[in-house]
N, C-alpha and C. Protein backbone atom coordinates (compact mmCIF):
# COMPACT_ATOMS: atom_id res chain seq x y z
N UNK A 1 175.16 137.48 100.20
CA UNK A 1 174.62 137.35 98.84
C UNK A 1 175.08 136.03 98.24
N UNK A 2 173.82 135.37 97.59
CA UNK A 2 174.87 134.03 96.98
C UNK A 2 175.29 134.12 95.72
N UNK A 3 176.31 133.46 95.58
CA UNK A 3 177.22 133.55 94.27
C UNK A 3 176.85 132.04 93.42
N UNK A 4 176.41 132.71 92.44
CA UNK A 4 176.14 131.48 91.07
C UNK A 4 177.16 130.87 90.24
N UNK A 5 177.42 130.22 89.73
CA UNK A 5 178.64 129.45 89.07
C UNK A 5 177.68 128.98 87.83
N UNK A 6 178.49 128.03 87.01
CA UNK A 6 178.34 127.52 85.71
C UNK A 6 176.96 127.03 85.95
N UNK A 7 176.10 127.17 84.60
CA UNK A 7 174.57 126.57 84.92
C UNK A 7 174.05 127.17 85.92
N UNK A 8 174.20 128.19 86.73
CA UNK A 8 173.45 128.49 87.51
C UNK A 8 173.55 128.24 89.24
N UNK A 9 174.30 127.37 89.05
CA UNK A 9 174.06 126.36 90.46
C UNK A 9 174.35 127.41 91.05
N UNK A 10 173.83 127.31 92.89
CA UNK A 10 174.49 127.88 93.61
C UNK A 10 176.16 127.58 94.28
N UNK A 11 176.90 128.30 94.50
CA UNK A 11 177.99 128.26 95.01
C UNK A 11 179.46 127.37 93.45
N UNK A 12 178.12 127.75 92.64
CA UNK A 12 179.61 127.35 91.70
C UNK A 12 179.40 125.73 91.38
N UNK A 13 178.71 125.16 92.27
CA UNK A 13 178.84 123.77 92.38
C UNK A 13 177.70 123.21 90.76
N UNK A 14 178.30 122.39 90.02
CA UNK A 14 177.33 121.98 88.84
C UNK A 14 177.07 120.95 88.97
N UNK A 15 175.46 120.52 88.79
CA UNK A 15 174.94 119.35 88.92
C UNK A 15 174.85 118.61 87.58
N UNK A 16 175.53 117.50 88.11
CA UNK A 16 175.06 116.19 87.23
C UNK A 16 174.68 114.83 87.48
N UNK A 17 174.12 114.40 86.02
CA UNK A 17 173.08 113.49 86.30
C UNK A 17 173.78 112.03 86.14
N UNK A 18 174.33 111.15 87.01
CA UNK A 18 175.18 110.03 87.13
C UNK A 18 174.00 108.98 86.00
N UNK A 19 174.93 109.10 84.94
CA UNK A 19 174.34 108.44 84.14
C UNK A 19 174.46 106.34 84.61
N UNK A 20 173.31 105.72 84.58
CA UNK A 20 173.64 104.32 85.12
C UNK A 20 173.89 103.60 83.64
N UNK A 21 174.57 102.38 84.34
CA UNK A 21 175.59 101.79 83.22
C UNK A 21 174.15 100.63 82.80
N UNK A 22 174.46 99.27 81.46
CA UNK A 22 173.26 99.02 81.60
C UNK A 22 173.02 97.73 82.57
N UNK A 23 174.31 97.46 83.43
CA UNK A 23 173.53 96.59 84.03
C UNK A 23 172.95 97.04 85.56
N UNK A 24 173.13 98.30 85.73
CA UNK A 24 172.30 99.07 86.82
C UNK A 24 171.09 99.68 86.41
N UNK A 25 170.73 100.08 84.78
CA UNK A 25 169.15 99.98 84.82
C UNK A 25 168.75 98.65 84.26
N UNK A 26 169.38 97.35 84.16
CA UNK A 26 168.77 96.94 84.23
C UNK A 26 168.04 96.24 85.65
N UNK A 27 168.91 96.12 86.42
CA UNK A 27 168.35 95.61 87.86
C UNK A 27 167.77 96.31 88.66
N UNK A 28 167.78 98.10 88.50
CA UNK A 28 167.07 98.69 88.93
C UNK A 28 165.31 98.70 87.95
N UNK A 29 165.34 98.38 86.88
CA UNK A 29 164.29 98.07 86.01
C UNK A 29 163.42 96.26 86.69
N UNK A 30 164.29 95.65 86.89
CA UNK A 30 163.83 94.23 87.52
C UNK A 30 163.43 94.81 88.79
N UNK A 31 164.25 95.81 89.80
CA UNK A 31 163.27 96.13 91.36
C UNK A 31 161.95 96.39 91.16
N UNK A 32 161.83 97.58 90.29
CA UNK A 32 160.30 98.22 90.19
C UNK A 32 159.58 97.26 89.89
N UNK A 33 160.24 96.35 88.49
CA UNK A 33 158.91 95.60 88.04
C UNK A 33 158.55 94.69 89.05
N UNK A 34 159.93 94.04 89.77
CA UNK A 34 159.64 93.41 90.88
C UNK A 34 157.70 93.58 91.73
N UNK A 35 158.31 95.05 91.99
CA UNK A 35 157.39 95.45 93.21
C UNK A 35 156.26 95.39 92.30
N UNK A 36 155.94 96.20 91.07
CA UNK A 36 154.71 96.28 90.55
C UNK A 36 154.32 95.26 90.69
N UNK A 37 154.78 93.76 90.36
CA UNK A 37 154.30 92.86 90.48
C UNK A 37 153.53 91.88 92.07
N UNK A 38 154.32 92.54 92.86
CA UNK A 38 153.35 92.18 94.29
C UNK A 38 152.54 93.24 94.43
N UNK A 39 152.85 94.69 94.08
CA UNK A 39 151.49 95.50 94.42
C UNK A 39 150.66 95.42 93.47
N UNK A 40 150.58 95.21 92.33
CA UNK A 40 149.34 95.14 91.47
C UNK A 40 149.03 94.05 90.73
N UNK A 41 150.30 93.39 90.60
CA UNK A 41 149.89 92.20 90.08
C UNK A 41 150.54 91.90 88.72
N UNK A 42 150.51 91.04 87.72
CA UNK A 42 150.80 90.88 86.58
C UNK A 42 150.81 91.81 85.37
N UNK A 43 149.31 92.24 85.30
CA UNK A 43 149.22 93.44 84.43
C UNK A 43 149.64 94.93 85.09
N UNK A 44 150.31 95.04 85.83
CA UNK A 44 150.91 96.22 86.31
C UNK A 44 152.59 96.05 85.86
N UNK A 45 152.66 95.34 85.67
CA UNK A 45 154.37 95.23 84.88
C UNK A 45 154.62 95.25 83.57
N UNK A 46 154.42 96.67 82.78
CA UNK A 46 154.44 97.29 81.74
C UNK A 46 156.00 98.45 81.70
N UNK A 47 156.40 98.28 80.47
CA UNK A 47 157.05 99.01 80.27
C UNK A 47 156.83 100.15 80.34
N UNK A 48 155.91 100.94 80.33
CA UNK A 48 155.49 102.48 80.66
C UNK A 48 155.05 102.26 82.75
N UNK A 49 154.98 101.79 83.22
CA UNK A 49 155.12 101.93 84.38
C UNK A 49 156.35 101.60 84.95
N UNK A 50 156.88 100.75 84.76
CA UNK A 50 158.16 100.60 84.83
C UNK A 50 159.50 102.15 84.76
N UNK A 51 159.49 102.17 83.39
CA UNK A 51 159.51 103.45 83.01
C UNK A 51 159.49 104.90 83.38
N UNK A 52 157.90 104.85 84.11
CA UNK A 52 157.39 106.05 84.88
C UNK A 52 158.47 106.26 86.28
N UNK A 53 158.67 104.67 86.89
CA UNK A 53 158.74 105.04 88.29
C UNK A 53 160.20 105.38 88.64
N UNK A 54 160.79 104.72 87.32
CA UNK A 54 162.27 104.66 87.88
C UNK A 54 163.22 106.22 86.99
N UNK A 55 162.06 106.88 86.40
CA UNK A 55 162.63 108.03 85.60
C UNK A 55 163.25 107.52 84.56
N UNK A 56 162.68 106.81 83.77
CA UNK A 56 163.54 106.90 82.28
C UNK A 56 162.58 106.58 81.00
N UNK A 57 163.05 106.71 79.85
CA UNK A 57 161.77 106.32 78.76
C UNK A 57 161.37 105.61 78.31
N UNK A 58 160.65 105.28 77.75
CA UNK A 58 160.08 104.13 77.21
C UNK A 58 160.53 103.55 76.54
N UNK A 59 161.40 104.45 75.62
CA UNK A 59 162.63 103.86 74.54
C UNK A 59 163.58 103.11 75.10
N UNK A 60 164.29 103.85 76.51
CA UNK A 60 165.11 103.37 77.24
C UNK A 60 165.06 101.93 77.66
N UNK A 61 163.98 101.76 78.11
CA UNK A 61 163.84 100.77 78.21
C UNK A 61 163.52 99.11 77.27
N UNK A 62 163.00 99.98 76.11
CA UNK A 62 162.56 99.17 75.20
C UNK A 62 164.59 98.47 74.85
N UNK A 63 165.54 99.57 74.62
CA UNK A 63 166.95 99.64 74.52
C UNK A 63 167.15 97.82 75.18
N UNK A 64 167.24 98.04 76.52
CA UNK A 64 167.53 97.27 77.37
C UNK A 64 166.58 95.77 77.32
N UNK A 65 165.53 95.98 77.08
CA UNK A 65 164.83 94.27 77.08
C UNK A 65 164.50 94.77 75.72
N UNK A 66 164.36 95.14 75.08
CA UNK A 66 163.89 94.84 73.72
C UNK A 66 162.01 94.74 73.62
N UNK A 67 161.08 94.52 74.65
CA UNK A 67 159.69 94.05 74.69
C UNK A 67 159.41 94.35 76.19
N UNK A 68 158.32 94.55 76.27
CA UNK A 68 157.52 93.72 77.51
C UNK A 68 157.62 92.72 77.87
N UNK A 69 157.40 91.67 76.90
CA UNK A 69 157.56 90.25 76.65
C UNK A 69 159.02 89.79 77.83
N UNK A 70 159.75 90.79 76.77
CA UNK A 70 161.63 90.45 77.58
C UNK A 70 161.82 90.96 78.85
N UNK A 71 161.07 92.08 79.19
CA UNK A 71 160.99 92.39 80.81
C UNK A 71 160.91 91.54 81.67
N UNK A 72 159.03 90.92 80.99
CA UNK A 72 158.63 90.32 82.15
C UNK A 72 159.27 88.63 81.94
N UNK A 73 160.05 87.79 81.12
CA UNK A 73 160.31 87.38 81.43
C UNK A 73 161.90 87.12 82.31
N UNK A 74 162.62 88.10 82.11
CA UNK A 74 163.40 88.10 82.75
C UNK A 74 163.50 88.34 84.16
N UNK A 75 161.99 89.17 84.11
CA UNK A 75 161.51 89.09 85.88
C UNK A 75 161.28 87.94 86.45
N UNK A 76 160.46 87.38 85.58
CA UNK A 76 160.57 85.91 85.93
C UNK A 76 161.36 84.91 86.39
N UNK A 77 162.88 85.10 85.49
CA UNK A 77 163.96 84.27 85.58
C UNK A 77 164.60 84.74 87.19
N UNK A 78 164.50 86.29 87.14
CA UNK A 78 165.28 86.65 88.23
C UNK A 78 164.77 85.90 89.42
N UNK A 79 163.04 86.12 89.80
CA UNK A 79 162.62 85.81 90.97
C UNK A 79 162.83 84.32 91.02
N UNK A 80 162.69 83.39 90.19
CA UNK A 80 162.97 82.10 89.79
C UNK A 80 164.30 81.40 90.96
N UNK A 81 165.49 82.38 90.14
CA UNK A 81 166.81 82.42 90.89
C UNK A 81 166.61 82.48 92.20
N UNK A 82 165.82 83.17 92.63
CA UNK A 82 165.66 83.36 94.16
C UNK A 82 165.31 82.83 94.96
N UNK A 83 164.12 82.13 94.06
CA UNK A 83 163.63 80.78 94.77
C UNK A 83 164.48 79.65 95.25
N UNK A 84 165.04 79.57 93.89
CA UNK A 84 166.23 78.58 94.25
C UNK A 84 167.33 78.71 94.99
N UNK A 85 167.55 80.00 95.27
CA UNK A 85 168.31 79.92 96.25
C UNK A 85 167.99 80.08 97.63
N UNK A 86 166.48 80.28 97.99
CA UNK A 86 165.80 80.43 98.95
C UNK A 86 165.83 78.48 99.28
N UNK A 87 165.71 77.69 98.17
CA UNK A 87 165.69 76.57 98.38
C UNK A 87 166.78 76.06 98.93
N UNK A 88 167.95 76.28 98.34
CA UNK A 88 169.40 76.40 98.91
C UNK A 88 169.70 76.42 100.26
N UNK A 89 168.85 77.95 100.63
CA UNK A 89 169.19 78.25 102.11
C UNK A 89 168.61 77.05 103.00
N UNK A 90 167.33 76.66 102.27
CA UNK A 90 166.69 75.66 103.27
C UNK A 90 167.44 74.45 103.23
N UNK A 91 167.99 73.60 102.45
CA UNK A 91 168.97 72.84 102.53
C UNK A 91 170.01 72.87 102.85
N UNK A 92 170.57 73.93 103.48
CA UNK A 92 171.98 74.05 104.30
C UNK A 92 171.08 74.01 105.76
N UNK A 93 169.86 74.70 106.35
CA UNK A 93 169.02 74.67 107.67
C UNK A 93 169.14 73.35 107.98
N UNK A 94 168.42 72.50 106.93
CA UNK A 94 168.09 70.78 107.04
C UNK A 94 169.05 70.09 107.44
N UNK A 95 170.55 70.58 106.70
CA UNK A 95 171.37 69.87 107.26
C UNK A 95 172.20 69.91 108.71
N UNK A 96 171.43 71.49 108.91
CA UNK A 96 172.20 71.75 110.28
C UNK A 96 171.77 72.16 111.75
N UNK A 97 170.70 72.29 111.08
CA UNK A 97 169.62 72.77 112.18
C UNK A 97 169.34 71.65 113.25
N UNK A 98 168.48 71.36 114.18
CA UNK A 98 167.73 70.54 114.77
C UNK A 98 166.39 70.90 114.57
N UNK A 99 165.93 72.05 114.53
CA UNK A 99 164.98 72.78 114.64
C UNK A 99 164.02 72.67 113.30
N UNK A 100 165.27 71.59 112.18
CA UNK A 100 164.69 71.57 110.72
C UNK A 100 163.51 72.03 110.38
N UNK A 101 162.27 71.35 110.94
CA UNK A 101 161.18 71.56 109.99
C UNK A 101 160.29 73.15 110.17
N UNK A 102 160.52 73.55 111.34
CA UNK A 102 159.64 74.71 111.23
C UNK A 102 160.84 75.62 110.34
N UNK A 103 162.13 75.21 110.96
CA UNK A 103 162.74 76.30 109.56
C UNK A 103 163.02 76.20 108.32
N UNK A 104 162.46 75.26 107.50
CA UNK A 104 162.50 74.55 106.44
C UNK A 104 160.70 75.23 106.19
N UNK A 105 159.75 75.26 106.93
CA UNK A 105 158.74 75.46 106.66
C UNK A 105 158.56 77.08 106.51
N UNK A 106 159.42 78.43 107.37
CA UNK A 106 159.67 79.56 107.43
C UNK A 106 160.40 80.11 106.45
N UNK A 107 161.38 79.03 105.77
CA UNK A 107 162.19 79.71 104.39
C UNK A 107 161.19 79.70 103.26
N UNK A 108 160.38 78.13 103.20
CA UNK A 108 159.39 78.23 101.88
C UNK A 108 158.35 79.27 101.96
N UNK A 109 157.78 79.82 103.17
CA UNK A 109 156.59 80.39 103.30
C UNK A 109 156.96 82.08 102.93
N UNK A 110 158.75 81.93 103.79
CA UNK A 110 158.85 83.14 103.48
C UNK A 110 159.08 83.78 101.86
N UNK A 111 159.90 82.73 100.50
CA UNK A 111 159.76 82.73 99.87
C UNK A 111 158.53 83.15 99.00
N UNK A 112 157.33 82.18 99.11
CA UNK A 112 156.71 82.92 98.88
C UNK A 112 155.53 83.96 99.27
N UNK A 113 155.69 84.47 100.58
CA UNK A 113 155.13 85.35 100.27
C UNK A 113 155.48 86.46 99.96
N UNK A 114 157.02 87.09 100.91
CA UNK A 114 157.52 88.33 101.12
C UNK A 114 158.49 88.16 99.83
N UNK A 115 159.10 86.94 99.47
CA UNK A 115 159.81 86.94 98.20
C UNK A 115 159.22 87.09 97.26
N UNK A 116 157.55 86.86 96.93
CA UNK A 116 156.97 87.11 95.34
C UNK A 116 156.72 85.53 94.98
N UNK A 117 157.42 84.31 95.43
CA UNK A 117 157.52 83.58 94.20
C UNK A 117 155.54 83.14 94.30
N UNK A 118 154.44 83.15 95.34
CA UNK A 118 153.50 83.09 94.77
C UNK A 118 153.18 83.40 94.16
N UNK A 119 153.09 85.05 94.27
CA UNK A 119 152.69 85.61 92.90
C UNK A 119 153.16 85.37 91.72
N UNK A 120 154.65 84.70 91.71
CA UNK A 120 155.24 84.41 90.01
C UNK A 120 154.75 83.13 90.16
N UNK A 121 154.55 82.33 90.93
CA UNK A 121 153.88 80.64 90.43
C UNK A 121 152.47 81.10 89.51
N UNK A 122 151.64 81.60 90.38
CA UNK A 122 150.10 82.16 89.81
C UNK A 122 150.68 82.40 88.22
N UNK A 123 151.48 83.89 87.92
CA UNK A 123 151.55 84.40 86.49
C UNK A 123 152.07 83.39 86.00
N UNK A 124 153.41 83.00 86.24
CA UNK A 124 153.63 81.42 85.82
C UNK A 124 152.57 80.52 84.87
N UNK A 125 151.89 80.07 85.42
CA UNK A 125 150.58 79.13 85.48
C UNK A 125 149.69 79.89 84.86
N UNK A 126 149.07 81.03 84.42
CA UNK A 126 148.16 81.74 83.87
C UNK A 126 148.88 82.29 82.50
N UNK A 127 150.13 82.39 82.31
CA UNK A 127 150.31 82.60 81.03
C UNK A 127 150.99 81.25 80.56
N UNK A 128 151.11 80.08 81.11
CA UNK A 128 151.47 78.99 80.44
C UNK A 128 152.85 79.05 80.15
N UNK A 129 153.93 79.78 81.04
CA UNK A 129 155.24 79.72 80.85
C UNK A 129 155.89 79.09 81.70
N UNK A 130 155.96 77.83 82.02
CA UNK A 130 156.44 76.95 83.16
C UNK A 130 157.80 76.51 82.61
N UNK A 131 158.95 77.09 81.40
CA UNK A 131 159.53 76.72 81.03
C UNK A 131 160.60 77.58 81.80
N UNK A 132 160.23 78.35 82.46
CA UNK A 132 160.99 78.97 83.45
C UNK A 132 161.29 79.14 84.96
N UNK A 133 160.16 77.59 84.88
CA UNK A 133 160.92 76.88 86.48
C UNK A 133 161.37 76.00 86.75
N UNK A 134 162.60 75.89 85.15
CA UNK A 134 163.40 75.05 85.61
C UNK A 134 164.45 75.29 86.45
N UNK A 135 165.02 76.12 86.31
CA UNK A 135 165.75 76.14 87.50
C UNK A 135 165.88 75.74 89.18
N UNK A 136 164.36 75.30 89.15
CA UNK A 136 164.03 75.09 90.48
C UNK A 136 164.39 73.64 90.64
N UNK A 137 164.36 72.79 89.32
CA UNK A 137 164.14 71.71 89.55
C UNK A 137 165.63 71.33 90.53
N UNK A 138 166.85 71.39 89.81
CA UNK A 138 167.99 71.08 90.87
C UNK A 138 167.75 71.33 92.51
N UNK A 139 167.20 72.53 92.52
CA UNK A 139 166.99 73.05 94.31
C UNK A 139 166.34 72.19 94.60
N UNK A 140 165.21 71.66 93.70
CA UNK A 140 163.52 70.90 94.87
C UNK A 140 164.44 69.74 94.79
N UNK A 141 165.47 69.04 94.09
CA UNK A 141 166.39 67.89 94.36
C UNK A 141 167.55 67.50 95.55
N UNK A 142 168.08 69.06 95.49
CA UNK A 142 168.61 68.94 96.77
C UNK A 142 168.17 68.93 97.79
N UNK A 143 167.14 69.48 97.64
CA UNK A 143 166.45 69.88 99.35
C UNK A 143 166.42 68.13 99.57
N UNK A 144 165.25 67.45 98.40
CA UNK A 144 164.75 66.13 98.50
C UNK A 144 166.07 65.26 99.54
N UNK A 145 166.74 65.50 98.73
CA UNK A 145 168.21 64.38 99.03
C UNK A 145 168.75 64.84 100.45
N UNK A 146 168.68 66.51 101.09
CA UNK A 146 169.30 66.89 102.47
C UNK A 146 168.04 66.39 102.88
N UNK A 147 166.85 65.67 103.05
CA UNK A 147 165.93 65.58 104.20
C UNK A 147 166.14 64.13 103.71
N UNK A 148 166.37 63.25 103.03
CA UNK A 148 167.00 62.33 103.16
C UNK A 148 168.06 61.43 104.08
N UNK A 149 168.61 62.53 103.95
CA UNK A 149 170.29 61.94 104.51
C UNK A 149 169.96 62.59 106.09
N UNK A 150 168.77 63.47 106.36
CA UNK A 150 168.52 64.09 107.47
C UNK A 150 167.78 62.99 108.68
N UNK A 151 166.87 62.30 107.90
CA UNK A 151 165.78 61.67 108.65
C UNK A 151 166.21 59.77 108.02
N UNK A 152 167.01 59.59 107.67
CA UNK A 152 166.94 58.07 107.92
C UNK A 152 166.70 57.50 109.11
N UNK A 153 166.77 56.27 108.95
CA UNK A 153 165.98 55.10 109.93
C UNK A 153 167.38 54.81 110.50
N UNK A 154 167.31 54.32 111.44
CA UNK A 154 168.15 53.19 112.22
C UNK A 154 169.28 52.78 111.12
N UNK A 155 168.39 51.81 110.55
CA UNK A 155 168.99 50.69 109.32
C UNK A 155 169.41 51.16 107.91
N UNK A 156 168.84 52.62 107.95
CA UNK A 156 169.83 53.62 106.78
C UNK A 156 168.77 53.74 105.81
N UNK A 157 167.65 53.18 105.83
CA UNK A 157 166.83 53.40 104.97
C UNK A 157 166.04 54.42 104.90
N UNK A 158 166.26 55.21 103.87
CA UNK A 158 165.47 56.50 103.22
C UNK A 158 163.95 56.56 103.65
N UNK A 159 163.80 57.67 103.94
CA UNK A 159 162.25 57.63 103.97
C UNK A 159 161.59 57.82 102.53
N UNK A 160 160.49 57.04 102.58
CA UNK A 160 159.32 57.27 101.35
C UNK A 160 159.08 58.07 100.85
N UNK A 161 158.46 59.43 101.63
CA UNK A 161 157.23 60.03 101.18
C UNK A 161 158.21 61.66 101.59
N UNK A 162 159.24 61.87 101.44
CA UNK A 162 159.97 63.15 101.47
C UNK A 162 159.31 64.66 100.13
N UNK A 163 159.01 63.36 99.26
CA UNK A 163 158.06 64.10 98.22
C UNK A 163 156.96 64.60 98.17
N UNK A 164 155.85 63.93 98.55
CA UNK A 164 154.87 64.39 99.23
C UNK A 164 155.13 65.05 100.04
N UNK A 165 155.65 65.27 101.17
CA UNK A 165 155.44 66.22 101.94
C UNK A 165 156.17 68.11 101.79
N UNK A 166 157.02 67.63 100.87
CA UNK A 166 157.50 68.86 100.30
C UNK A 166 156.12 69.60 99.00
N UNK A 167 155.29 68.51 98.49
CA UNK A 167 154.58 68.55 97.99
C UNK A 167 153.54 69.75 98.38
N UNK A 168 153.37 68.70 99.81
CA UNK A 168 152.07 69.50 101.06
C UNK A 168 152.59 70.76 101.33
N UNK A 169 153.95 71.06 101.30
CA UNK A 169 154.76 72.35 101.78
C UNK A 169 154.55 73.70 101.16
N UNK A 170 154.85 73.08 99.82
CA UNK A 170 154.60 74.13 98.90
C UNK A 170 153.35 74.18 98.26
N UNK A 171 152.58 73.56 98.17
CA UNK A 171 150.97 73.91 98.03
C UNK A 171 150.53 75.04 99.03
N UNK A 172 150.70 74.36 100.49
CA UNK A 172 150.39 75.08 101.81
C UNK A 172 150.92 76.81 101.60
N UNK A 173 152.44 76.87 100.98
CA UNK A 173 152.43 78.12 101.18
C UNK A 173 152.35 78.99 100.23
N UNK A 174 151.81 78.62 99.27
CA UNK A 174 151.51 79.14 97.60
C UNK A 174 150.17 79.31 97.98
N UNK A 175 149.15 78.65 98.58
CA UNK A 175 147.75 79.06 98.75
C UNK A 175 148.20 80.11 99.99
N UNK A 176 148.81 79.94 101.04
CA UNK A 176 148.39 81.17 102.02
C UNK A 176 149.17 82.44 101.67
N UNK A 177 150.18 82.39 100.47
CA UNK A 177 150.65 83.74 99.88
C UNK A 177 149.57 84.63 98.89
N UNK A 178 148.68 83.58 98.39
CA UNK A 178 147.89 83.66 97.71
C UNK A 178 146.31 84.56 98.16
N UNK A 179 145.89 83.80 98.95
CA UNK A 179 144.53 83.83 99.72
C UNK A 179 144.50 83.55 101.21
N UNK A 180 145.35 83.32 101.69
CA UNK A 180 145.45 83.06 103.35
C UNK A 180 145.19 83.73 103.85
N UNK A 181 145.80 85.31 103.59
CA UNK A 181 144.81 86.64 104.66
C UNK A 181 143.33 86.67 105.05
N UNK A 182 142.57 86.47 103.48
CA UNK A 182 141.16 86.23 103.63
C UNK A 182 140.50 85.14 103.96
N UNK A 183 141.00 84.22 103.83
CA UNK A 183 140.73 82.87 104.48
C UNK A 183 140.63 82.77 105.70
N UNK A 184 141.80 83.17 106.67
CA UNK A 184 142.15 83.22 107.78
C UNK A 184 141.44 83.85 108.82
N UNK A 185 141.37 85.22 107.86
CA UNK A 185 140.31 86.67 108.19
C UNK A 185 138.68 85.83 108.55
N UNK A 186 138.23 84.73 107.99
CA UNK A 186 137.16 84.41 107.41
C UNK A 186 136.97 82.96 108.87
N UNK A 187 137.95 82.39 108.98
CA UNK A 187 138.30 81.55 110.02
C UNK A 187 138.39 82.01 111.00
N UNK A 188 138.58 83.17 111.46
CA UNK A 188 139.23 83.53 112.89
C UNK A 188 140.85 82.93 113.45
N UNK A 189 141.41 82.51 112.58
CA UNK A 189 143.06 82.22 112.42
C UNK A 189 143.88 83.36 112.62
N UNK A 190 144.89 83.30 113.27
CA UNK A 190 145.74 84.27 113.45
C UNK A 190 146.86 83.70 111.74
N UNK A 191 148.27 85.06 111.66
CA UNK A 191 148.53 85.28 110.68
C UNK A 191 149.96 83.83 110.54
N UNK A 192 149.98 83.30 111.97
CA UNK A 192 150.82 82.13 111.52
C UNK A 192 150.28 80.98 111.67
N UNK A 193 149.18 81.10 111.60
CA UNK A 193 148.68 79.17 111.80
C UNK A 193 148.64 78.42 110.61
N UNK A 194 148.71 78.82 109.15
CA UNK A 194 149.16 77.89 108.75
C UNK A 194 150.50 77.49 108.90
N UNK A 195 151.14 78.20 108.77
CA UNK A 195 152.92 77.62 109.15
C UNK A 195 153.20 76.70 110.36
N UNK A 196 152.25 77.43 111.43
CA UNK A 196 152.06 75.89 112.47
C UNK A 196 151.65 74.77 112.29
N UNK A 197 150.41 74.51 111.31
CA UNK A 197 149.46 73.58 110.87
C UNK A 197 150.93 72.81 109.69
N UNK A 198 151.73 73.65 108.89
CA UNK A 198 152.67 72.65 108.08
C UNK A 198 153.69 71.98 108.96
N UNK A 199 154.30 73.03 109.98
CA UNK A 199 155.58 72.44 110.49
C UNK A 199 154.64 71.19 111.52
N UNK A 200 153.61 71.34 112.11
CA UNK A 200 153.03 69.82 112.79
C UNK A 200 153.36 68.89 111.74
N UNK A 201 152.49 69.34 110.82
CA UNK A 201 151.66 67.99 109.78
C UNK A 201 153.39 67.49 109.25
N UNK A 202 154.57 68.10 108.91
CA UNK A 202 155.33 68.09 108.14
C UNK A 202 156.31 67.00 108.67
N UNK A 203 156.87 66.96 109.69
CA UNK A 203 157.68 65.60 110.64
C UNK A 203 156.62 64.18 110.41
N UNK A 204 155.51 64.11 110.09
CA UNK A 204 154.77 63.33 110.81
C UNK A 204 154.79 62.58 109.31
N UNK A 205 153.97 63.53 108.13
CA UNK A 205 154.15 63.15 106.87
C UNK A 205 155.43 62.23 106.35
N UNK A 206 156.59 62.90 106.52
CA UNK A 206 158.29 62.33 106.31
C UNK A 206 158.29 61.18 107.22
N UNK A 207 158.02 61.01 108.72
CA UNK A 207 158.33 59.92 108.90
C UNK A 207 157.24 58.46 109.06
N UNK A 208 155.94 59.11 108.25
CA UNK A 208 155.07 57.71 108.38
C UNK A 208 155.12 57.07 107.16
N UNK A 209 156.60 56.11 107.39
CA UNK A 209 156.50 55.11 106.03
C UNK A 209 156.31 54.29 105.78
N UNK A 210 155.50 53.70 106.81
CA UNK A 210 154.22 52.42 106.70
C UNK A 210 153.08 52.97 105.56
N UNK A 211 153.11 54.33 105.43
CA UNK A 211 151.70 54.56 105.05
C UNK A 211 152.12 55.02 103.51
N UNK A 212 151.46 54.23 102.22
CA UNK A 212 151.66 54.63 100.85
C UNK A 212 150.84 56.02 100.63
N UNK A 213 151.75 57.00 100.87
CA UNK A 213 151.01 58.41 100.48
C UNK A 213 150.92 59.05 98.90
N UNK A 214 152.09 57.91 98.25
CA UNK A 214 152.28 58.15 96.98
C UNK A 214 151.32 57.81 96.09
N UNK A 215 150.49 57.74 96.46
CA UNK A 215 148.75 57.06 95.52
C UNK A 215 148.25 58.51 95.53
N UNK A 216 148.79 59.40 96.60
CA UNK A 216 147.67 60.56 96.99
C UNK A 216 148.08 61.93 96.25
């Protein structure tokens, strides 16, 4: 026969509900919105979905960001961070790798696709809040300066066009996080040829510095 205890429980044992402190709903509040935001997109990162998924209320949440507004930009800031340190990682590769460019081309791509930051460049850019990629700017500097000090000449001289081609990098993988499945789908491309098509084009870009690419 089983024996009941306080509240009911079985065996005596009472359940409780581990209340989270606020900086565990809040980062558990940044996962969901996270995800809403690669599975549905921009307008799926609402405080009532948010809310819904992670079990708590609307109030609760309102508590913690104060808005929608404050959600989603702090989602913003977070994935932001990530970037940059996704940029990070690629500038410690550059400096140590041999293998640099396809893995310099595998951190950005992976960034954005499986990291989100396409999808936050797009919302980015569609609500006109670019005041929140600054943070990137230091990373896209270092990287600049480790493929610098990576690929000089003989005679010590810097290459040109390190900009541009980081340029070509991140265009390349912001459109195939974007639309590349269907594109590709549409091409008869398998699911890594653009990343092949950057890491070719990408050595070749950096070291042709006869050629003024900076007009382009």
């Amino acid at each position: 026969m089983r024996s009941e205890g306080p509240q009911g429980d079985v065996q005596g044992q009472v359940r409780t509900r581990r209340r989270r402190s606020p900086d565990e709903a809040r980062t558990q509040a940044l996962a969901c919105a996270r995800q809403l935001l690669l599975t549905q997109g921009p307008n799926g990162v609402t405080l009532n979905a948010v809310a819904r998924e992670i079990g708590v209320t609307h109030g609760n949440l309102i508590h913690h960001f104060g808005s929608a507004a404050q959600l989603q930009s702090a989602l913003m800031g977070a994935m932001v961070r990530d970037l940059a340190k996704a940029l990070e990682t690629a500038v410690a590769h550059v400096r140590s790798d041999a293998n640099a460019p396809r893995a310099l081309v595998d951190i950005v791509f992976d960034a954005f696709d499986e990291g989100g930051a396409g999808q936050l460049a797009a919302w980015i850019a569609l609500s006109n809040r670019y005041e929140h990629l600054e943070p990137v700017r230091e990373a896209v500097g270092d990287l600049v300066a480790a493929l610098d000090e990576t690929v000089r000449s003989a005679d010590g001289t810097p290459p040109q066009h390190i900009p541009s081609a980081l340029l070509l990098l991140t265009l390349c993988a912001f459109g195939d996080a974007m639309i590349g499945g269907p594109l590709r789908a549409m091409l008869g491309r398998d699911a890594e040829s653009a990343r092949r098509i950057a890491a070719h084009l990408l050595p070749g870009l950096i070291d042709q510095i006869d050629i003024n690419v900076n007009n382009y």
